[in-house]
Structures are given as C-alpha cells and as structure tokens.
PDB file of N, CA and C in Angstrom:
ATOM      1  N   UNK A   1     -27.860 -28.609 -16.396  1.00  0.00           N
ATOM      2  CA  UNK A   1     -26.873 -27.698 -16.930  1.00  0.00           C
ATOM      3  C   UNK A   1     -25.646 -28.509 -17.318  1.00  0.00           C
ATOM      4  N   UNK A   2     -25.311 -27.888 -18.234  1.00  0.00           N
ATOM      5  CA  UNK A   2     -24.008 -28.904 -19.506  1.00  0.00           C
ATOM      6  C   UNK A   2     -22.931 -28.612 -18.256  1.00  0.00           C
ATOM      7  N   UNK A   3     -21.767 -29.511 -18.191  1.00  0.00           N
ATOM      8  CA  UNK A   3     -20.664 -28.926 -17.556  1.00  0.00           C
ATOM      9  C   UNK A   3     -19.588 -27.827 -17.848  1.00  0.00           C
ATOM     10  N   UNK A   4     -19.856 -27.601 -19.136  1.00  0.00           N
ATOM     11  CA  UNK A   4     -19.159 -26.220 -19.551  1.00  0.00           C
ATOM     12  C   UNK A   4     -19.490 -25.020 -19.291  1.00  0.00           C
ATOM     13  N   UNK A   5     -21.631 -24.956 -18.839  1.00  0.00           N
ATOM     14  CA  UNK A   5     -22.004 -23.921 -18.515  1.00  0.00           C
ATOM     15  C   UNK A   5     -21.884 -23.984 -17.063  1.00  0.00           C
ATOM     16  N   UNK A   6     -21.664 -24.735 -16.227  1.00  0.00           N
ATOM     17  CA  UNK A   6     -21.408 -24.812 -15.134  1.00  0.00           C
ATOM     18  C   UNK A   6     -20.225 -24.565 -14.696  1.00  0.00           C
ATOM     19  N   UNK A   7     -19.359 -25.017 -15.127  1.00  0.00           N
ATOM     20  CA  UNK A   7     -17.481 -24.087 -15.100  1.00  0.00           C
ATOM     21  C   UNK A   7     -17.752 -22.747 -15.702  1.00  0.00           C
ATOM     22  N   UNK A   8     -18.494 -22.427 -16.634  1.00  0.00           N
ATOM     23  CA  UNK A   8     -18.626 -20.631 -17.073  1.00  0.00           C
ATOM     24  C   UNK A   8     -19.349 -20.122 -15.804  1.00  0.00           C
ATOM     25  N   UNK A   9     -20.189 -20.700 -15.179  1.00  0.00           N
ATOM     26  CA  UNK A   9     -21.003 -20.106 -14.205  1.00  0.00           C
ATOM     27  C   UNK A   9     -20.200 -19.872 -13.119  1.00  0.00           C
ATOM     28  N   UNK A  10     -18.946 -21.231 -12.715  1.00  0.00           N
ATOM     29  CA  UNK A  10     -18.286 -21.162 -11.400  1.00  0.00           C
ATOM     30  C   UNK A  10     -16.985 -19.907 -11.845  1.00  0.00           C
ATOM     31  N   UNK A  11     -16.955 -20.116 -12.602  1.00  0.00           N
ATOM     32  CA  UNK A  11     -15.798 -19.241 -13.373  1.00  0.00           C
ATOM     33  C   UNK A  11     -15.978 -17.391 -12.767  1.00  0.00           C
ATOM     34  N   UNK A  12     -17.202 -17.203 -13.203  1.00  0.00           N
ATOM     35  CA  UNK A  12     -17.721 -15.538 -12.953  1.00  0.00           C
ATOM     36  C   UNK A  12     -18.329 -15.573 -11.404  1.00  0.00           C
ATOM     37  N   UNK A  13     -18.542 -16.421 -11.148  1.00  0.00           N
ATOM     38  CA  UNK A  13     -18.979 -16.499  -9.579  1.00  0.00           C
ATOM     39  C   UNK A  13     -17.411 -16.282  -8.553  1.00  0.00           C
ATOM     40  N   UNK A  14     -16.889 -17.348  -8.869  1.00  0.00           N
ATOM     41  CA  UNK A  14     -15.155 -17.224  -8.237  1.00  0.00           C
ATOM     42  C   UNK A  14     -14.310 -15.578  -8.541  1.00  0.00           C
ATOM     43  N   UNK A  15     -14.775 -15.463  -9.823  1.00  0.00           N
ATOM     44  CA  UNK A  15     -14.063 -14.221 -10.176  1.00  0.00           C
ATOM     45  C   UNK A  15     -14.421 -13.032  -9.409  1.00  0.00           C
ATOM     46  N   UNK A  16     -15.705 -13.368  -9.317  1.00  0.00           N
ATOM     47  CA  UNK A  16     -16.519 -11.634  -8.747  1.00  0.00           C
ATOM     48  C   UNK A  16     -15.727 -11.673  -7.396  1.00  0.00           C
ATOM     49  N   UNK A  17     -15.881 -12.761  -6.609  1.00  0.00           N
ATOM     50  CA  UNK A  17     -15.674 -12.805  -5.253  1.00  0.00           C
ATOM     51  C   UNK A  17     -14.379 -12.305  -4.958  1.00  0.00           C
ATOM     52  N   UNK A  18     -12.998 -12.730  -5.949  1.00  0.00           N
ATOM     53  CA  UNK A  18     -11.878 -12.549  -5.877  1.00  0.00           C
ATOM     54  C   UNK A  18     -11.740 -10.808  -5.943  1.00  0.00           C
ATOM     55  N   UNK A  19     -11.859 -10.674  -6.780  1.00  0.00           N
ATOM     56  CA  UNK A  19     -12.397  -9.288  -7.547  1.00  0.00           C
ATOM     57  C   UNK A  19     -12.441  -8.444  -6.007  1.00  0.00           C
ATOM     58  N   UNK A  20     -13.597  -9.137  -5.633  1.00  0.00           N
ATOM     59  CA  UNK A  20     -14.552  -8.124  -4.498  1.00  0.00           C
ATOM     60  C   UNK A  20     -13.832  -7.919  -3.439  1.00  0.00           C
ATOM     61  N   UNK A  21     -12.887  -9.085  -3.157  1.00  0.00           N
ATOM     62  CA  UNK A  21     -12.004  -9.144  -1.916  1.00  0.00           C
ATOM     63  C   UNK A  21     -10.561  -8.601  -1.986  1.00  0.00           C
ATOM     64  N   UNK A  22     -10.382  -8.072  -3.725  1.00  0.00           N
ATOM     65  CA  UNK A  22      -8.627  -7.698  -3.612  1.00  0.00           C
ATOM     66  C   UNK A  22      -8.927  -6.233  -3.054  1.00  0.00           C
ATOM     67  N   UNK A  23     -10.659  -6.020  -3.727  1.00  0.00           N
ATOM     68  CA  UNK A  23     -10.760  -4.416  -3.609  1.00  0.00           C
ATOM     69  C   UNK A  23     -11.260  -4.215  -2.106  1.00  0.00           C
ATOM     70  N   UNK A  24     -11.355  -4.914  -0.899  1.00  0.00           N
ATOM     71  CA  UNK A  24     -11.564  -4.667  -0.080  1.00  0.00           C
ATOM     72  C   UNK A  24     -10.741  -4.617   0.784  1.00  0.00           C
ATOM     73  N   UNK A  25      -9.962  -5.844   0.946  1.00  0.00           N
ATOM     74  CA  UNK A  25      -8.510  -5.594   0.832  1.00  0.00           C
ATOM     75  C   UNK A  25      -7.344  -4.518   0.780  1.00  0.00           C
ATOM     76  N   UNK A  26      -7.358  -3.943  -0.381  1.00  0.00           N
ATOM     77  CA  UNK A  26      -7.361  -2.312  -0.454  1.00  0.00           C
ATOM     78  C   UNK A  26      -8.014  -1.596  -0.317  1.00  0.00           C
ATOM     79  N   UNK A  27      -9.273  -0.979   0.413  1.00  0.00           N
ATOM     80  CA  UNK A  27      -9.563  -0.412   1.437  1.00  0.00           C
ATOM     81  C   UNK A  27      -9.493  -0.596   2.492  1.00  0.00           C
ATOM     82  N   UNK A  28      -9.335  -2.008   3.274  1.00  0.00           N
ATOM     83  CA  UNK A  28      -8.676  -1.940   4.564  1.00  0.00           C
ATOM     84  C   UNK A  28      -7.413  -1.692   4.251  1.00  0.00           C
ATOM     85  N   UNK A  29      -6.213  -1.583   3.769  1.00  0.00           N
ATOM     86  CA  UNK A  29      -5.006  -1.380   4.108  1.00  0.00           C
ATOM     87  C   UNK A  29      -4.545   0.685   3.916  1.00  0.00           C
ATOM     88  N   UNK A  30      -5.940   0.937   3.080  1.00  0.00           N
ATOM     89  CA  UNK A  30      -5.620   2.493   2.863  1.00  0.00           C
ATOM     90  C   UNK A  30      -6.303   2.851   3.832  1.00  0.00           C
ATOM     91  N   UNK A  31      -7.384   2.764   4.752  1.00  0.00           N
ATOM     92  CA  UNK A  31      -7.770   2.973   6.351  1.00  0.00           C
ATOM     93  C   UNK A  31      -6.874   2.931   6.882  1.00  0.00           C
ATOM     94  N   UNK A  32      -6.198   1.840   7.426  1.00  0.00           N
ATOM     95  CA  UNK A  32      -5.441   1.329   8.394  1.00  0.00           C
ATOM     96  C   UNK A  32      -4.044   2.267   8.336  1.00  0.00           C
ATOM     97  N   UNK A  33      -4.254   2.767   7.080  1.00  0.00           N
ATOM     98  CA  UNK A  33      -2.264   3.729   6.769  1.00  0.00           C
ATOM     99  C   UNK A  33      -3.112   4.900   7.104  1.00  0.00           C
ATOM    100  N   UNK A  34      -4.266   5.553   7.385  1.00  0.00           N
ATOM    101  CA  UNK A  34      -5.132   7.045   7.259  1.00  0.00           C
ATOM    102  C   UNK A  34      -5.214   6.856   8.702  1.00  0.00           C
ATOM    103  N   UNK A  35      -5.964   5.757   9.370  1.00  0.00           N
ATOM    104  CA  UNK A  35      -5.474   5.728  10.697  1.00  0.00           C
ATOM    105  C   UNK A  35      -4.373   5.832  11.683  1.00  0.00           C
ATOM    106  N   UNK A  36      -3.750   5.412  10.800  1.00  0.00           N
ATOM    107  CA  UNK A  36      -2.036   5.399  11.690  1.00  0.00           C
ATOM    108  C   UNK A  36      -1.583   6.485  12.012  1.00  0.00           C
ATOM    109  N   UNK A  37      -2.022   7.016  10.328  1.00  0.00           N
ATOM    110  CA  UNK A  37      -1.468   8.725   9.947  1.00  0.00           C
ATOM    111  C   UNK A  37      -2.161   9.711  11.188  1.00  0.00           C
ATOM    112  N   UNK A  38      -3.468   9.702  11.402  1.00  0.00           N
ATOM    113  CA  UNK A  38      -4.279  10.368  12.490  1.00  0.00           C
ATOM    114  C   UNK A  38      -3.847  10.003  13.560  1.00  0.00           C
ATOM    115  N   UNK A  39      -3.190   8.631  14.223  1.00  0.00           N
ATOM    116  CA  UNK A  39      -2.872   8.631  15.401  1.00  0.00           C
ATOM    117  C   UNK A  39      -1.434   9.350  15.887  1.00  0.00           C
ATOM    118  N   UNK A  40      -0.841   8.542  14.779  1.00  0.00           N
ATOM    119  CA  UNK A  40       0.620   9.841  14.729  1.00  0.00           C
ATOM    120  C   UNK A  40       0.778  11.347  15.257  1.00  0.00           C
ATOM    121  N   UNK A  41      -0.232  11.629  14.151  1.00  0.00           N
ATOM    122  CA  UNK A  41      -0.512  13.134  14.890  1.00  0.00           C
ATOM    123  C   UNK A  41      -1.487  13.470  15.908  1.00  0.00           C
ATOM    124  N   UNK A  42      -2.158  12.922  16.214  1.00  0.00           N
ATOM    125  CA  UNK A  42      -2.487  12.528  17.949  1.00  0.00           C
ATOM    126  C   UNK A  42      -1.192  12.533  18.932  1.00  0.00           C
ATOM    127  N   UNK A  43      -0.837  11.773  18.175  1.00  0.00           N
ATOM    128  CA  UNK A  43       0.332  11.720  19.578  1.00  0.00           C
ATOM    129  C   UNK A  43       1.478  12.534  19.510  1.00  0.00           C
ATOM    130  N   UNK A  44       2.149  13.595  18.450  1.00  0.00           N
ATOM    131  CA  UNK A  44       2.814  14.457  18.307  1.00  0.00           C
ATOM    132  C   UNK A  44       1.694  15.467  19.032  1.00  0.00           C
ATOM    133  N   UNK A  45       0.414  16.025  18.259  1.00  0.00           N
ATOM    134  CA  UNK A  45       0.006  17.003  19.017  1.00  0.00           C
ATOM    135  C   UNK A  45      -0.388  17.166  20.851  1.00  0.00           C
ATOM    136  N   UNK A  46       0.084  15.868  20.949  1.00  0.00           N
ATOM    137  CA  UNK A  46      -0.710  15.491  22.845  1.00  0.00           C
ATOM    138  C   UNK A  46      -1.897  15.009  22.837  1.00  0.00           C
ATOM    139  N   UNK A  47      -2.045  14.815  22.515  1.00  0.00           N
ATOM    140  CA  UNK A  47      -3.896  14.368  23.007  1.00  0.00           C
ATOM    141  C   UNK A  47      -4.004  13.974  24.301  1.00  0.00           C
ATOM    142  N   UNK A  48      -4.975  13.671  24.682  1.00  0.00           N
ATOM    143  CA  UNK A  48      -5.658  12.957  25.640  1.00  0.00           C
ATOM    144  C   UNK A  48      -5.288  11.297  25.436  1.00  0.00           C
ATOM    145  N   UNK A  49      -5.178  10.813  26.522  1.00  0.00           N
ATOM    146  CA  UNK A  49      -4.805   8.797  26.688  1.00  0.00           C
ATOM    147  C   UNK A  49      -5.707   8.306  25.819  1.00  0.00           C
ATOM    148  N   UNK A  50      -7.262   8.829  26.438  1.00  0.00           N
ATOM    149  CA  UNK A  50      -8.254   8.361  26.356  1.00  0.00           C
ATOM    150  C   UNK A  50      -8.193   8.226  24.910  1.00  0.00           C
ATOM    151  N   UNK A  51      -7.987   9.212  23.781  1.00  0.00           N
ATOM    152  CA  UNK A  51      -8.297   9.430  22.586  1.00  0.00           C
ATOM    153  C   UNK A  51      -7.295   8.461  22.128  1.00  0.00           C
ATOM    154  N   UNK A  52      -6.424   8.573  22.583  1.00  0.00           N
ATOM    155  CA  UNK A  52      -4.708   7.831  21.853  1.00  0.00           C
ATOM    156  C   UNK A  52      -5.449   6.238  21.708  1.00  0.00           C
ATOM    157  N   UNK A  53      -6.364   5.721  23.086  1.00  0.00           N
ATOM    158  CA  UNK A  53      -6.421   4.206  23.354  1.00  0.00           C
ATOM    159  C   UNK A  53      -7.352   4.404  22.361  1.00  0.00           C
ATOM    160  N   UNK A  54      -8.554   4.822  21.977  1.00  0.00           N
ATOM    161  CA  UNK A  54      -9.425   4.411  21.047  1.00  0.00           C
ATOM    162  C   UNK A  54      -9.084   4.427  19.484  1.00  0.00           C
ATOM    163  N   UNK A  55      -7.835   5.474  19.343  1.00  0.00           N
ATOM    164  CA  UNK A  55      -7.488   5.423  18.101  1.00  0.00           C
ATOM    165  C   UNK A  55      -6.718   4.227  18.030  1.00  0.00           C
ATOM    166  N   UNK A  56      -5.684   3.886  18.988  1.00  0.00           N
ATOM    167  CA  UNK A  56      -5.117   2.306  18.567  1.00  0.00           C
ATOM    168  C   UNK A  56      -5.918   1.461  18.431  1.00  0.00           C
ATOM    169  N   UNK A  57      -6.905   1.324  18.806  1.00  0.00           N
ATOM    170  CA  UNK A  57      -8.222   0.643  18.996  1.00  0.00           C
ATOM    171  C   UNK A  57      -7.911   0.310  17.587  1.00  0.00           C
ATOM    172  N   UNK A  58      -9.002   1.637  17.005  1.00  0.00           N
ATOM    173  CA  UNK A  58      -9.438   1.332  15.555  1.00  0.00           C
ATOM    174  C   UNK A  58      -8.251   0.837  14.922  1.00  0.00           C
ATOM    175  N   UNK A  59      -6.908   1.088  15.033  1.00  0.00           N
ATOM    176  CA  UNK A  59      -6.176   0.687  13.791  1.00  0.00           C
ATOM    177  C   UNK A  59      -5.661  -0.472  13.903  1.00  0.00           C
ATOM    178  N   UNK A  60      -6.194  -1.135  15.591  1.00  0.00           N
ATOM    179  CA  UNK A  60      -6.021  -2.502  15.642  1.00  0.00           C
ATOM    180  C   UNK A  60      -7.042  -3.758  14.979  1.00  0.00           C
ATOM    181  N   UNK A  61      -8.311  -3.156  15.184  1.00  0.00           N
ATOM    182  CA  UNK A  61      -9.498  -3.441  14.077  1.00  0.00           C
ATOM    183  C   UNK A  61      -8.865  -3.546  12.687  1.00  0.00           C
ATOM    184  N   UNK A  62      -8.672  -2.199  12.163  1.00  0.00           N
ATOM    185  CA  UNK A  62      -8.251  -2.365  10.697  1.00  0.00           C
ATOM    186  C   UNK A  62      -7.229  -3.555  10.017  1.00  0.00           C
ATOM    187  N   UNK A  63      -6.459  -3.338  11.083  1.00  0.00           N
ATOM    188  CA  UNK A  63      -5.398  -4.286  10.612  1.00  0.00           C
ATOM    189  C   UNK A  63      -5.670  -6.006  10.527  1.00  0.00           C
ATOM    190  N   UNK A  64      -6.483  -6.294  11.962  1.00  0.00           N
ATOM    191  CA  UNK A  64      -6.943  -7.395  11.816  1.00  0.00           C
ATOM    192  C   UNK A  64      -7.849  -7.895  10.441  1.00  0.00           C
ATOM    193  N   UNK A  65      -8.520  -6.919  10.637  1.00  0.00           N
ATOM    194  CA  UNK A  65      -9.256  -7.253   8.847  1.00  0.00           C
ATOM    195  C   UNK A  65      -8.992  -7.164   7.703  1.00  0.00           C
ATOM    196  N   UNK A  66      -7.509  -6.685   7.641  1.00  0.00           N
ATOM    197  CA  UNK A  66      -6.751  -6.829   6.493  1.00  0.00           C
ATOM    198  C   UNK A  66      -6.060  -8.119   6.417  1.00  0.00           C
ATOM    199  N   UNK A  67      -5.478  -8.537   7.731  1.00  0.00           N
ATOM    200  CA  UNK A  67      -5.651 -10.019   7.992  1.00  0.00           C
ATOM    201  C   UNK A  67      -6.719 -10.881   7.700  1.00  0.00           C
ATOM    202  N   UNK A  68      -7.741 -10.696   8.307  1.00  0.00           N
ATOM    203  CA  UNK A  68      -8.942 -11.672   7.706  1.00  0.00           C
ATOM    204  C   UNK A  68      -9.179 -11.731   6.379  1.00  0.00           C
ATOM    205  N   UNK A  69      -9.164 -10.355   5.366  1.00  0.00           N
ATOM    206  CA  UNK A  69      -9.505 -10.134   4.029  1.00  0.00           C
ATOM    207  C   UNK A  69      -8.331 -10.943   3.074  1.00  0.00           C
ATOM    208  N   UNK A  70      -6.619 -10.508   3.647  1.00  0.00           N
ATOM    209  CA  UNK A  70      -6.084 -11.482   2.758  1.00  0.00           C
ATOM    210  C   UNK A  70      -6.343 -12.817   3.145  1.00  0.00           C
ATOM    211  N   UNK A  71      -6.560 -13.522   4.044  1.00  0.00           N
ATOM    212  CA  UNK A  71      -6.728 -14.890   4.241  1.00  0.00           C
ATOM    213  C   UNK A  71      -8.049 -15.412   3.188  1.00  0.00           C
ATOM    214  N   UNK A  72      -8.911 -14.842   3.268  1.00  0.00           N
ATOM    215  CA  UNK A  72     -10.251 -14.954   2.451  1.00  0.00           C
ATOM    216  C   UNK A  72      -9.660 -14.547   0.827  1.00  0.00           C
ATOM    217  N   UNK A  73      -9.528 -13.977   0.776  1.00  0.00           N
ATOM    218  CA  UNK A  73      -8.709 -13.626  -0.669  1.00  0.00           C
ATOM    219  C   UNK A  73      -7.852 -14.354  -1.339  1.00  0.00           C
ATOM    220  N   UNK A  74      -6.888 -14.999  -0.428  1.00  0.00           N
ATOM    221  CA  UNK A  74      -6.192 -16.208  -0.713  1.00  0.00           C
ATOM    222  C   UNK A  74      -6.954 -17.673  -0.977  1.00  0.00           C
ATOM    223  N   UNK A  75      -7.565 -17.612  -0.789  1.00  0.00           N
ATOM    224  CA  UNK A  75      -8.366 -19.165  -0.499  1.00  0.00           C
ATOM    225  C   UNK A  75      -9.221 -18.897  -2.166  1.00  0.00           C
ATOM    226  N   UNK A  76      -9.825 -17.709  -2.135  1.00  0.00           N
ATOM    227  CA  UNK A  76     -10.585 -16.979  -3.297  1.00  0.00           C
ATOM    228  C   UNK A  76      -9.965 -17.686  -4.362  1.00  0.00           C
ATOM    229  N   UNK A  77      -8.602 -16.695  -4.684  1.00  0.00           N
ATOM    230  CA  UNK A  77      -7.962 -16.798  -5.528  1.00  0.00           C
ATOM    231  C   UNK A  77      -7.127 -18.038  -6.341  1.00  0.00           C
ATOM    232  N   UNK A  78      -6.956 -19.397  -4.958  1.00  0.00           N
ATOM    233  CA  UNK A  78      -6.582 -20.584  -5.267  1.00  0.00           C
ATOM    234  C   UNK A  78      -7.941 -21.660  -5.810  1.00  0.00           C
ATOM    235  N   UNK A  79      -8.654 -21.106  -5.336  1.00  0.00           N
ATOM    236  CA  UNK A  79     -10.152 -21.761  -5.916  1.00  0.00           C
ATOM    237  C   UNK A  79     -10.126 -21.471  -7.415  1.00  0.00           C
ATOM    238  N   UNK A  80      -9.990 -20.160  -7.663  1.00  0.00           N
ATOM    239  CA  UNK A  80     -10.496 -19.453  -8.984  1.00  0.00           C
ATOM    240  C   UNK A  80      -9.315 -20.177 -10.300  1.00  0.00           C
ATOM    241  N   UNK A  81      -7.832 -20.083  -9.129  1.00  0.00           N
ATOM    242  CA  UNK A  81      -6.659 -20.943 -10.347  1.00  0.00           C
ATOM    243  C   UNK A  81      -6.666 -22.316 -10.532  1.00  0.00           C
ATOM    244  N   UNK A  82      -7.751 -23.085  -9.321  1.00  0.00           N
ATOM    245  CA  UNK A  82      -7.787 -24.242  -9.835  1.00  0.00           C
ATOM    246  C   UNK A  82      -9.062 -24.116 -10.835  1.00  0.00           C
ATOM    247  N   UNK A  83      -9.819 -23.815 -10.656  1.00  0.00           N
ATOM    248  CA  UNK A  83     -10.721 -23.460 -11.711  1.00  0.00           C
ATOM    249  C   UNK A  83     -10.682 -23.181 -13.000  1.00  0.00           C
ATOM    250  N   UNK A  84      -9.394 -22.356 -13.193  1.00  0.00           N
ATOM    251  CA  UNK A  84      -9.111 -21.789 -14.428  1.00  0.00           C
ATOM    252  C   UNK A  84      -8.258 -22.878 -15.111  1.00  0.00           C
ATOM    253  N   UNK A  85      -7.533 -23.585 -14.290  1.00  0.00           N
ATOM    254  CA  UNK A  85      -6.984 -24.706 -14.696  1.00  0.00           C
ATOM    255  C   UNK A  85      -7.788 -25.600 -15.593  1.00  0.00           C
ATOM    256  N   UNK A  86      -8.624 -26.078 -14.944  1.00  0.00           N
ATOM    257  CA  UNK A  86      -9.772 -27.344 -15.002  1.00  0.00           C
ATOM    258  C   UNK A  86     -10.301 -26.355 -16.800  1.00  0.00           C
ATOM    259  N   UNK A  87     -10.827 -25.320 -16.263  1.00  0.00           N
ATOM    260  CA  UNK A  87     -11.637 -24.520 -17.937  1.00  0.00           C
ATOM    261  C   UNK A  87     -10.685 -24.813 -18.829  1.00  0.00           C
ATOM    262  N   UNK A  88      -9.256 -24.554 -18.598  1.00  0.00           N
ATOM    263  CA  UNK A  88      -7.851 -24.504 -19.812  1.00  0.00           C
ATOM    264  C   UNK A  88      -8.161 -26.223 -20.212  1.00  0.00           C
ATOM    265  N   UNK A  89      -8.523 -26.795 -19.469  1.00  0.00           N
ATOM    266  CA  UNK A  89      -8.317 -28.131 -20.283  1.00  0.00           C
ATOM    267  C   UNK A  89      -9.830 -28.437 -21.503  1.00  0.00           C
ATOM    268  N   UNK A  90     -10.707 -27.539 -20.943  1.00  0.00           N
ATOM    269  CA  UNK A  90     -12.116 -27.771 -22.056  1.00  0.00           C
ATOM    270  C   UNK A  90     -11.816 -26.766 -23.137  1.00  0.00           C
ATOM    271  N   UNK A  91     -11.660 -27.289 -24.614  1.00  0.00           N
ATOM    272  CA  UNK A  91     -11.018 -26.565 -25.860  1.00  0.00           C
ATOM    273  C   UNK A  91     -12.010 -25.974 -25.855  1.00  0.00           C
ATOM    274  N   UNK A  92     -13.717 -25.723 -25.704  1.00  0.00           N
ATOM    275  CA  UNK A  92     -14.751 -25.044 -26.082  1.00  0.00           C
ATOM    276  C   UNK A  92     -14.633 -23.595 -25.249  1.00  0.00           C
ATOM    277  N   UNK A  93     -13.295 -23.667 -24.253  1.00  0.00           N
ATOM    278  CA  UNK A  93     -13.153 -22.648 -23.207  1.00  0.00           C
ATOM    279  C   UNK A  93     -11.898 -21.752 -23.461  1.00  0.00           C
ATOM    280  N   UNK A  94     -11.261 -22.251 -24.625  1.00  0.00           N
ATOM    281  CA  UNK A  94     -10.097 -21.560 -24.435  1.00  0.00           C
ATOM    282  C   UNK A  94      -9.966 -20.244 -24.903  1.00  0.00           C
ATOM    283  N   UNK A  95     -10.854 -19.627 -25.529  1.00  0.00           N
ATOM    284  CA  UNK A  95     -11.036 -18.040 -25.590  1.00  0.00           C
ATOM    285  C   UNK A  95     -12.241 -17.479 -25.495  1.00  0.00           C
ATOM    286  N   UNK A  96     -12.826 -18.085 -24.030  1.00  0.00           N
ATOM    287  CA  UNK A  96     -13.845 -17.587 -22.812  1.00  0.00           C
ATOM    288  C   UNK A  96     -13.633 -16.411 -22.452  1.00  0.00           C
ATOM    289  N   UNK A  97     -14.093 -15.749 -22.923  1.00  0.00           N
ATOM    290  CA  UNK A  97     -14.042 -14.161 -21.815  1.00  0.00           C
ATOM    291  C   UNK A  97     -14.090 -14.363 -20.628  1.00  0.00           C
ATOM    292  N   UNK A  98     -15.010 -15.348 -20.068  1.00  0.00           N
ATOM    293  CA  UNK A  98     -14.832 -15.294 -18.215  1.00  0.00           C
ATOM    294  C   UNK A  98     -13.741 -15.939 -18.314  1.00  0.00           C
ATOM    295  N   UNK A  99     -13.036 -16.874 -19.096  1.00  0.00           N
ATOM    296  CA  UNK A  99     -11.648 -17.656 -18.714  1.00  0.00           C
ATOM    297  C   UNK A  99     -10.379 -16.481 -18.604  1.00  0.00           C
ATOM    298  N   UNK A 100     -10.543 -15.881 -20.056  1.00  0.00           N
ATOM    299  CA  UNK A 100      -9.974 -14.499 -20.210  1.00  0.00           C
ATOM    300  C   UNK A 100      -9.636 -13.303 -18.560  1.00  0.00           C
ATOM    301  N   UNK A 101     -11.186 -12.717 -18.466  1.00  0.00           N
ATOM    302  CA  UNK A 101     -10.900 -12.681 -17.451  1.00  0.00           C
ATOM    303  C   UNK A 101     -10.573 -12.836 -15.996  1.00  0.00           C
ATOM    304  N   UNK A 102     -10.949 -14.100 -15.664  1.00  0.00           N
ATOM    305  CA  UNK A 102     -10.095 -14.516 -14.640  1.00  0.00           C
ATOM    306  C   UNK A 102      -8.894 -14.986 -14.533  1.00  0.00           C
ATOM    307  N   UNK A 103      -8.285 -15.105 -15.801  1.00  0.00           N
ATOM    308  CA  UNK A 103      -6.449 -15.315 -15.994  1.00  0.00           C
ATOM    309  C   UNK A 103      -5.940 -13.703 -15.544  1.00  0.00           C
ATOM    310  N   UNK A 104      -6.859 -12.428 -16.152  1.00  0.00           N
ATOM    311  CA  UNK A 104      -5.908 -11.126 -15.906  1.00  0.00           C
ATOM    312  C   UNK A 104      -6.312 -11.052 -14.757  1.00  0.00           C
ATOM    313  N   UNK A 105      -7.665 -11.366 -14.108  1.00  0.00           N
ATOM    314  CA  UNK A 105      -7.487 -11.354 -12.266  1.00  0.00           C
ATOM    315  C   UNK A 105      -6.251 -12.027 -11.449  1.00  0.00           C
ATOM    316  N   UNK A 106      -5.890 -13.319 -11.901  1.00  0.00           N
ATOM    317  CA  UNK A 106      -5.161 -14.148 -11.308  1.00  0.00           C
ATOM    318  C   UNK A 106      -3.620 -13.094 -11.345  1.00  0.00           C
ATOM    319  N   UNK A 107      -3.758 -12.808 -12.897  1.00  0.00           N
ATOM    320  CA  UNK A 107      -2.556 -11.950 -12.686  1.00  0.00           C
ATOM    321  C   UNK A 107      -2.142 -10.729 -11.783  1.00  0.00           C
ATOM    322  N   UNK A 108      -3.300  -9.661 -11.883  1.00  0.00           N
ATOM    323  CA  UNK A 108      -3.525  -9.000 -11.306  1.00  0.00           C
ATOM    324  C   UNK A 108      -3.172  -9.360  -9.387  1.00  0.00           C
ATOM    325  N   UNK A 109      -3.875 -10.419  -9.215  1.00  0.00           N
ATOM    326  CA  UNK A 109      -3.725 -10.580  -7.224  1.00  0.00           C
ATOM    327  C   UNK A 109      -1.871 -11.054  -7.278  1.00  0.00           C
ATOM    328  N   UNK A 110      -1.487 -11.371  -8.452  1.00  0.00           N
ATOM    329  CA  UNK A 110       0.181 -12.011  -8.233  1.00  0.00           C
ATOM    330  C   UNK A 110       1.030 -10.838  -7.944  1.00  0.00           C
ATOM    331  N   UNK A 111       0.602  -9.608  -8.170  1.00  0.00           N
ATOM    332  CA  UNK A 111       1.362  -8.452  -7.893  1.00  0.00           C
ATOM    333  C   UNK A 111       1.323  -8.180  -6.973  1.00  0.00           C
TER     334      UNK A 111
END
C-alpha cells in the first residue's frame, strides 16, 4: 500500500475513533447530570440511606468514565492532529474529504 493510501486509511480510522469518543463522552456527561438530577430528588424527597449510597454510587461510576472517556479522547484527537498535519504536507491530500473531514472534527472537539 502507497503511503498516501495509508495516511487516507489512518486518517478515517483516527477519525471514526475520535468521532466515537466525543459522542460517548457526551453520553457520559448527560447520565452523570440525569443522575445527579435523580439523586437530588432522592434526597429532597427522603429516601432511604441505602438508596441515597447506591445512587452516589452510580454517579460516582459516571463521572469516573467521563474521566476515562476525555483522557482517551484526548490522546484520540492529538493523534488525529498530528496526522492531519503530516496529510497537509502531501499536495495529493489537500482536498481529501477524509482530510476535510477530520479538520471539521478537530474543530469540532476544540469547542
């Protein structure tokens, strides 16, 4: 395989992953705010200890894996900009749709 199809290949491979992890990412952090929200009112309505400890539980889970997900996401995403770097310098790449889109991903995780 030529090295241009091999940067197009690493290109959509890096991308998906990034991709896969901003959106997971945001589902752990919209759990983790739906959890909070449920424990809240757990603990305004009284509950039981028992219930209160398992709900901190879970939203201690959640949170950690929003931790783990941006850490993985980060690493993703610096892979994918050195990547995109390296493609910007091959002229046969410079209006790549996978180059294309992994510049509006890159943009996209900067927000």
């Amino acid at each position: 395989m030529s090295e241009i199809a091999a940067l197009k290949r690493q290109l959509k491979i890096k991308s998906g992953a990034a991709k896969r992890l901003m959106k997971e990412n945001g589902l752990y952090r919209k759990e983790a705010e739906d959890l909070q929200r449920k424990l809240d009112k757990m603990i305004a309505d009284g509950a039981e200890e028992w219930d209160l400890k398992n709900a901190r539980r879970l939203v201690e889970e959640s949170t950690k894996m929003i931790t783990d997900t941006s850490d993985r996401m980060g690493r993703a995403v610096g892979e994918l900009r050195d990547l995109s770097i390296k493609a910007k310098k091959e002229p046969s790449l410079a209006q790549d749709e996978d180059l294309l889109s992994a510049e509006s991903l890159l943009e996209e995780a900067a927000l």
